[in-house]
Protein backbone atom coordinates (compact mmCIF):
# COMPACT_ATOMS: atom_id res chain seq x y z
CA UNK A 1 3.48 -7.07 17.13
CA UNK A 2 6.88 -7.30 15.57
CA UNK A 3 7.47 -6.85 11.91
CA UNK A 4 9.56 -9.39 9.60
CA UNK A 5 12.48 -7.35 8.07
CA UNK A 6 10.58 -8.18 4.61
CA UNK A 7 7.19 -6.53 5.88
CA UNK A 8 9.11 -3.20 7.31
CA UNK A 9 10.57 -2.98 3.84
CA UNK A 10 7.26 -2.99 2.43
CA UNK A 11 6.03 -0.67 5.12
CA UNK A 12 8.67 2.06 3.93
CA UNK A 13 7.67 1.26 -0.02
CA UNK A 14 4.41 1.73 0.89
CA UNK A 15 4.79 5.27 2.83
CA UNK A 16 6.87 6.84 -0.30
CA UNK A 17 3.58 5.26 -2.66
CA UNK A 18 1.02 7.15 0.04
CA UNK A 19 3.14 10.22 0.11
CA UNK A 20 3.35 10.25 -4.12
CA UNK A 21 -0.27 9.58 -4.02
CA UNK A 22 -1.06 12.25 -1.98
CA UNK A 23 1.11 14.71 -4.09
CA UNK A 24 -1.23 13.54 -6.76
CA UNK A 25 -4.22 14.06 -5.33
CA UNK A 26 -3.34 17.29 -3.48
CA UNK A 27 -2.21 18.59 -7.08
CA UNK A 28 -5.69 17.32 -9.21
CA UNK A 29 -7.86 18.85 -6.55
CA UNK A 30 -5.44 22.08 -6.46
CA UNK A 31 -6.08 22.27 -10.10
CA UNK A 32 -9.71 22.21 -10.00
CA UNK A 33 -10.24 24.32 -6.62
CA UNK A 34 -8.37 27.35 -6.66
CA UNK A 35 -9.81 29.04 -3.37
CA UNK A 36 -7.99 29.38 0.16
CA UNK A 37 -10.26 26.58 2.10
CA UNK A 38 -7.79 23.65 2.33
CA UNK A 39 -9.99 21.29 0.42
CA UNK A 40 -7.37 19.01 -1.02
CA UNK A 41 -6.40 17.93 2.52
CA UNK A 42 -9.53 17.51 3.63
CA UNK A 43 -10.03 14.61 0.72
CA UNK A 44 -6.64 12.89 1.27
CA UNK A 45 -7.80 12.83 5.12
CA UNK A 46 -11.30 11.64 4.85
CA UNK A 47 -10.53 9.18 1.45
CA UNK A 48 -7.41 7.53 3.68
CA UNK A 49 -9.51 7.34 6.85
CA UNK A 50 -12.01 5.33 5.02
CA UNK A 51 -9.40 3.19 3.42
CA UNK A 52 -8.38 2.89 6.84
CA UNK A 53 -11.62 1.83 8.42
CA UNK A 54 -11.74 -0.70 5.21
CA UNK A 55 -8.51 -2.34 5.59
CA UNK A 56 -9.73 -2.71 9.59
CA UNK A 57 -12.39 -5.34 8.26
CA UNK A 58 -11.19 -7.03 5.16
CA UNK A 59 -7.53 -7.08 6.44
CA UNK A 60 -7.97 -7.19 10.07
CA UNK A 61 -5.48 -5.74 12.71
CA UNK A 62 -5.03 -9.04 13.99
CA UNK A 63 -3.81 -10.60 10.87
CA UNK A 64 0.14 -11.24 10.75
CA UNK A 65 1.62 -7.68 9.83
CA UNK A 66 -0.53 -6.76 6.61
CA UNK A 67 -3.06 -4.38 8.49
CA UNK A 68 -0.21 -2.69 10.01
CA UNK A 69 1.73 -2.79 6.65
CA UNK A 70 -0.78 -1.09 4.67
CA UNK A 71 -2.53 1.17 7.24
CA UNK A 72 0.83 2.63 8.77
CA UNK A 73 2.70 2.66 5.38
CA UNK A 74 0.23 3.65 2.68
CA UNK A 75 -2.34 5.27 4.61
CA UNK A 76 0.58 7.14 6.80
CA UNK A 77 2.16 8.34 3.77
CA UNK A 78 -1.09 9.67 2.45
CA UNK A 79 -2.81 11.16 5.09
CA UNK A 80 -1.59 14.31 6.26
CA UNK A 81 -3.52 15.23 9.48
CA UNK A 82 -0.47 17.78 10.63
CA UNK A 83 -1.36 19.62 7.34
CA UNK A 84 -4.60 20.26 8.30
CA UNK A 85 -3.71 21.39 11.33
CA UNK A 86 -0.98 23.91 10.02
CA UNK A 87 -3.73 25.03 7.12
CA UNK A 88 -6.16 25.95 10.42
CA UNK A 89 -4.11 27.76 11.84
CA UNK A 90 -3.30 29.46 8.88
CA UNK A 91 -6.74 30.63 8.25
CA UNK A 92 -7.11 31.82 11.53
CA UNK A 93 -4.03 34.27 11.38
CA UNK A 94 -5.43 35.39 8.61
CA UNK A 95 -8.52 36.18 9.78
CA UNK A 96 -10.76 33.67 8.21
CA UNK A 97 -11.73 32.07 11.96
CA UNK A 98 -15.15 30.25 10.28
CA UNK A 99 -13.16 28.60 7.57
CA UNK A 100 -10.62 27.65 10.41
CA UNK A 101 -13.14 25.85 12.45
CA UNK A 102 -15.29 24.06 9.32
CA UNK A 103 -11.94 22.97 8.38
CA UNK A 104 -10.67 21.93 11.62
CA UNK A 105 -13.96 20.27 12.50
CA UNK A 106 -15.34 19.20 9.29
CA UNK A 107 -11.85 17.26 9.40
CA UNK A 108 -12.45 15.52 12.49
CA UNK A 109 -16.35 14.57 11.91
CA UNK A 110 -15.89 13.62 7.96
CA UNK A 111 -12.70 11.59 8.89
CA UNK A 112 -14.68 9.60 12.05
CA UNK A 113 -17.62 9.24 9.66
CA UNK A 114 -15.34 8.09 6.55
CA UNK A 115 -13.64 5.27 9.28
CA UNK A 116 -17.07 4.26 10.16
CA UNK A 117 -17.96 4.01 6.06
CA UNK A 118 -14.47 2.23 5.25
CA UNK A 119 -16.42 -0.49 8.20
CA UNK A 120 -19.47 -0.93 7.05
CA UNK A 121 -18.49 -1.42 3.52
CA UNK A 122 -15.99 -3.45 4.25
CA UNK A 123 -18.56 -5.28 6.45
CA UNK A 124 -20.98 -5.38 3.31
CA UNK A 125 -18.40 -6.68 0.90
CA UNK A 126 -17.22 -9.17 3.69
């Protein structure tokens, strides 16, 4: 698929309004949970993957550039899957191996399962 110079511009508006949104979101949740489990990443990963598995349906990967648009710009912006790889590691070094893996796999399996629910509501509204 090639991109019209109009939709790549949109793509890069859209990344800087996913990375700003995840800023936002990573700061609320920061606010409210104060404890070392990354738990502001893992809600900007799972609440992008299901806008992800959303826009799959109503927008359709097929259609012109929009799916493409929207789930490379915004939801690239927002999501932030190296993060939660770094914040793993990170509890591992220091010793918190448990928290590593629930946050390493509770990543993966909430994030599949969030993709799946972005489907079937998108199905549901569809």
């Amino acid at each position: 698929m090639t991109l019209t110079p109009g939709e790549v511009l949109v793509l890069a508006v859209l990344g800087g309004v996913g990375a700003a949104a995840r800023y936002l979101v990573d700061d609320l949740v920061n606010r409210w949970w104060a404890r070392g489990f990354p738990l502001a990443t893992l809600c900007i990963n799972v609440s992008g993957s299901f806008l992800i598995g959303l826009l799959a349906v109503t927008v359709g990967p097929g259609s012109s550039g929009t799916y493409a648009v929207w789930a490379t710009g915004f939801c690239g912006g927002y999501t932030t899957f190296s993060t939660a790889t770094v914040e793993a590691v990170r509890l591992a070094r220091e010793g918190a191996v448990r928290q590593a893996v629930v946050a390493a796999g509770g990543t993966l399996v909430l994030c599949v399962a969030a993709v799946a629910l972005g489907v079937l509501t998108g199905r549901l509204l569809g």
